[in-house]
Protein backbone atom coordinates (compact mmCIF):
# COMPACT_ATOMS: atom_id res chain seq x y z
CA UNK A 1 3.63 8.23 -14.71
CA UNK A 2 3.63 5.95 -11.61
CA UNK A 3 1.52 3.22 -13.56
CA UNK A 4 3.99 3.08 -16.30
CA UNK A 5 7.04 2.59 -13.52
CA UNK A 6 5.12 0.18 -11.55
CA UNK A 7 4.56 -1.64 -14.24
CA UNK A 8 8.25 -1.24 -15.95
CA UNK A 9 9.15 -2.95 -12.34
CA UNK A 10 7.22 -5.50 -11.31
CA UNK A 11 6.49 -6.64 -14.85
CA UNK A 12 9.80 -6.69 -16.96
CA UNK A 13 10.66 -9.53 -19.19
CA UNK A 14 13.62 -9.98 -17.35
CA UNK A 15 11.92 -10.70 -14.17
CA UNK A 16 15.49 -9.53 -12.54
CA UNK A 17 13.50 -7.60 -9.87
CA UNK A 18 11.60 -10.80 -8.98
CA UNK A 19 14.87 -13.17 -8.86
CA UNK A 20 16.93 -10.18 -6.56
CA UNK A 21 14.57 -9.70 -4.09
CA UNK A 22 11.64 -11.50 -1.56
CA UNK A 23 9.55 -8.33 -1.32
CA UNK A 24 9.07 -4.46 -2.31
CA UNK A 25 7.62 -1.69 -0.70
CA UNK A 26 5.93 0.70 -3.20
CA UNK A 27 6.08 4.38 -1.51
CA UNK A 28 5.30 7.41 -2.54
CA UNK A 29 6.23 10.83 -2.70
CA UNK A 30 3.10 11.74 0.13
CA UNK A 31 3.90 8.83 2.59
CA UNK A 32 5.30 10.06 5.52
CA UNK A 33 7.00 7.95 8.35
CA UNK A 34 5.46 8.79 11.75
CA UNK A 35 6.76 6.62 13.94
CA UNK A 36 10.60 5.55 14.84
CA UNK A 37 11.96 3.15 13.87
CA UNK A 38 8.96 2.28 11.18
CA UNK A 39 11.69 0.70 9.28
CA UNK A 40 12.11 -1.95 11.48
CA UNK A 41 8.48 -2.25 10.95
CA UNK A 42 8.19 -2.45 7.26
CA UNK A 43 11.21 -5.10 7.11
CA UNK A 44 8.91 -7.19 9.67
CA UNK A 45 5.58 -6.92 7.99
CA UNK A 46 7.94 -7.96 4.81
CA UNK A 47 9.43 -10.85 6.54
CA UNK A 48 5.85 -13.00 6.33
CA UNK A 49 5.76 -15.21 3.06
CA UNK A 50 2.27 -15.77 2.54
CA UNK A 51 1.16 -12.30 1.00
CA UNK A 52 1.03 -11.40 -2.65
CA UNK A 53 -0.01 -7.64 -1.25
CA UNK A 54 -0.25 -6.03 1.96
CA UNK A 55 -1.53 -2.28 1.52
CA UNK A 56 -3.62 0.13 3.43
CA UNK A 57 -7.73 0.61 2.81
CA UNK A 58 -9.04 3.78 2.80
CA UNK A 59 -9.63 6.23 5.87
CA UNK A 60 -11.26 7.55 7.16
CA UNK A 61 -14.16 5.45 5.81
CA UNK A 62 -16.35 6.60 2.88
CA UNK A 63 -19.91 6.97 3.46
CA UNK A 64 -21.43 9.09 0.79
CA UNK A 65 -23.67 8.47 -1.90
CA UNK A 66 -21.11 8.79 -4.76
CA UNK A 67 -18.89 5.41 -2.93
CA UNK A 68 -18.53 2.75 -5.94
CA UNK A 69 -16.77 -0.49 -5.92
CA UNK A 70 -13.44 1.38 -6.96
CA UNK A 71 -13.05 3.19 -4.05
CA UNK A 72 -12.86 -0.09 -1.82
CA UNK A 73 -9.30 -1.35 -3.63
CA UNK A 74 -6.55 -1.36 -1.76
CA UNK A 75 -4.09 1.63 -2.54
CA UNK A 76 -0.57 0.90 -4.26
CA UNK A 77 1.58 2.04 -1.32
CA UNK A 78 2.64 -1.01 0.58
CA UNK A 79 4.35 -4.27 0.02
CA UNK A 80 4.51 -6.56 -2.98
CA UNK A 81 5.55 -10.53 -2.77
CA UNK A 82 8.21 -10.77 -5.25
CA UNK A 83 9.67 -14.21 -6.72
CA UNK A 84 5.84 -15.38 -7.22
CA UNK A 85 5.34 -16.84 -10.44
CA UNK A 86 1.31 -17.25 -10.07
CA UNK A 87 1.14 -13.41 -8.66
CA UNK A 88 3.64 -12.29 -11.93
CA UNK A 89 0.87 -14.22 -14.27
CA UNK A 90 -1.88 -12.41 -12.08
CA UNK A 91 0.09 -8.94 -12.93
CA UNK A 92 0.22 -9.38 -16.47
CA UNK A 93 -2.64 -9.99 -16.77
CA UNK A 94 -4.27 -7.52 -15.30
CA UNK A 95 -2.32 -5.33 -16.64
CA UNK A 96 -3.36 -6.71 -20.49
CA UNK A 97 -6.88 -6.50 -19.39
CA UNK A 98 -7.31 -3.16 -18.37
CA UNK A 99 -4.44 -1.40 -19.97
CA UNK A 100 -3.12 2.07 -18.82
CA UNK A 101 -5.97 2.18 -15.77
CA UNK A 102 -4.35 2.50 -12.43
CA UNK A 103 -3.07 -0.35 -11.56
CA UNK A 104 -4.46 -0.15 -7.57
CA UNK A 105 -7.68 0.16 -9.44
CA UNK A 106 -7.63 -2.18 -12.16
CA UNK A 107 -5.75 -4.78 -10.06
CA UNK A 108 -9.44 -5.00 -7.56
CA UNK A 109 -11.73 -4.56 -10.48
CA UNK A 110 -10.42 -7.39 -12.09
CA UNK A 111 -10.65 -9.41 -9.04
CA UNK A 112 -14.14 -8.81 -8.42
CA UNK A 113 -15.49 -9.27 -11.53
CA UNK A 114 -17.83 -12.06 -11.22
CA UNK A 115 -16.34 -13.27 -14.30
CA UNK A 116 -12.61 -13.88 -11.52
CA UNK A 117 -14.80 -15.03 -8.86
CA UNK A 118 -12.41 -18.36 -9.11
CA UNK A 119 -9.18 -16.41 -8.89
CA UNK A 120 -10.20 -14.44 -6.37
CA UNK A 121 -11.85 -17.06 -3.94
CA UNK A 122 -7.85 -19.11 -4.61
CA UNK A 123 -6.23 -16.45 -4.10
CA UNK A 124 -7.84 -13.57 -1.66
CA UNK A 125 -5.99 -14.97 1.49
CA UNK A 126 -2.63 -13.46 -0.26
CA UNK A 127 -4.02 -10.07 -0.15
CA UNK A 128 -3.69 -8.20 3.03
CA UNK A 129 -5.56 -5.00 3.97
CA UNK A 130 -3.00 -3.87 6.88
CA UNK A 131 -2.20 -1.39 9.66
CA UNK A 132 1.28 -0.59 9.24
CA UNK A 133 0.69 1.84 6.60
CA UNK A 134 -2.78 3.80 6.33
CA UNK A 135 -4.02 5.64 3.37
CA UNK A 136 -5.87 9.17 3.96
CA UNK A 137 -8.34 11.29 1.62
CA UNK A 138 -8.37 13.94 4.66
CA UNK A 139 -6.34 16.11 6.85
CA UNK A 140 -5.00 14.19 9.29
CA UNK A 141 -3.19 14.45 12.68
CA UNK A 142 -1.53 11.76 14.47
CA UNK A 143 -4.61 11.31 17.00
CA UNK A 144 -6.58 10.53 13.74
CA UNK A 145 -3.53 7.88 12.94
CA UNK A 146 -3.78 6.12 16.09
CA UNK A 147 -7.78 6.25 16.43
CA UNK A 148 -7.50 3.96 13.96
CA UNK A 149 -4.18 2.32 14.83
CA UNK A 150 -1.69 2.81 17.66
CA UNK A 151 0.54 0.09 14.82
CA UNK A 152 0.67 2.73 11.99
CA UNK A 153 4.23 3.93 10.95
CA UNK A 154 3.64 5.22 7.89
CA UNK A 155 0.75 7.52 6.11
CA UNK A 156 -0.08 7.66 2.75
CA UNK A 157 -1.82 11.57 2.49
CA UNK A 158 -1.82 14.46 0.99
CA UNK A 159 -2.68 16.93 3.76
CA UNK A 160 -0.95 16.26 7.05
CA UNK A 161 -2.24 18.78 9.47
CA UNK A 162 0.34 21.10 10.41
CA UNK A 163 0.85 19.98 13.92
CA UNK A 164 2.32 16.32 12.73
CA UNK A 165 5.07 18.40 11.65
CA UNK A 166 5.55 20.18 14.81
CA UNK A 167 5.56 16.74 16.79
CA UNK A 168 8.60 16.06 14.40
CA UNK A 169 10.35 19.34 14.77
CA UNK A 170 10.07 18.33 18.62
CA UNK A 171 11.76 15.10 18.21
CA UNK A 172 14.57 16.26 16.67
CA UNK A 173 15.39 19.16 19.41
CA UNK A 174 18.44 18.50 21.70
CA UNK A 175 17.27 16.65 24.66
CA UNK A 176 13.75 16.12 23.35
CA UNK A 177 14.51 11.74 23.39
CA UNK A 178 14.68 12.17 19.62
CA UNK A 179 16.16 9.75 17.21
């Protein structure tokens, strides 16, 4: 599944990926562009250097009494700092530590273990909770996109409401201003 390929990716012996390119963007099937020009976007938030990751935290934000430390990471859609030979040793082993888990998952458990306290207190400036993309566990509309950020170009969810289609369907009418 979509550990295995991120995986295959980001960690293969030939490191080709990592010697081709300065950054990837990790998207989904259920991300959705919202915004025009969000490309534009997503080639500037890729432009910075000092990230390992940049992804999206959770929204809207859980507050019930089943919330563990897993469900703070920081979800696999968004950008990865490729050409890093410290953040390639950080993958691999993560990824020998905790085996076929998720890697979203696996990659924050293992960082706040208390037994990676050191990594993470080197290393926690290079990952980047940001609002270019934002990752939903509700329905959403585009009011609840920019209540939390007028910046947000691209959602990560499974249940758009209904009308964010609409507003697109809109866009694209002659004469609307569309793209």
């Amino acid at each position: 599944g979509p550990n295995n390929l991120f995986r295959a990716v980001l960690l293969h012996p030939s490191g080709r990926v990592h010697e081709a390119y300065d950054a990837l963007f990790w998207m989904e099937a259920d991300v959705v562009p919202i915004a025009p020009r969000w490309l534009d976007r997503l080639l500037e938030e890729a432009g910075a250097h000092s990230y390992w990751r940049k992804g999206p935290a959770q929204q809207p934000t859980l507050q019930h009494d089943m919330v563990s430390t897993h469900h703070y990471h920081m979800n696999s859609v968004g950008l990865y700092r490729l050409g890093q030979p410290c953040y390639r040793a950080l993958l691999a082993r993560v990824a020998a530590e905790h085996g076929d888990a998720p890697h979203d998952v696996s990659h924050h458990l293992f960082l706040h273990e208390p037994r990676h306290f050191h990594i993470w207190q080197a290393h926690a400036h290079r990952f980047l909770y940001t609002d270019f993309v934002q990752n939903r566990l509700d329905e959403w509309s585009l009011d609840d996109i920019a209540a939390v950020s007028p910046d947000t170009v691209l959602v990560h969810g499974k249940t758009p409401d209904p009308s964010v289609f609409a507003a697109f369907d809109a866009q694209r009418e002659p004469g609307a201003g569309g793209a």
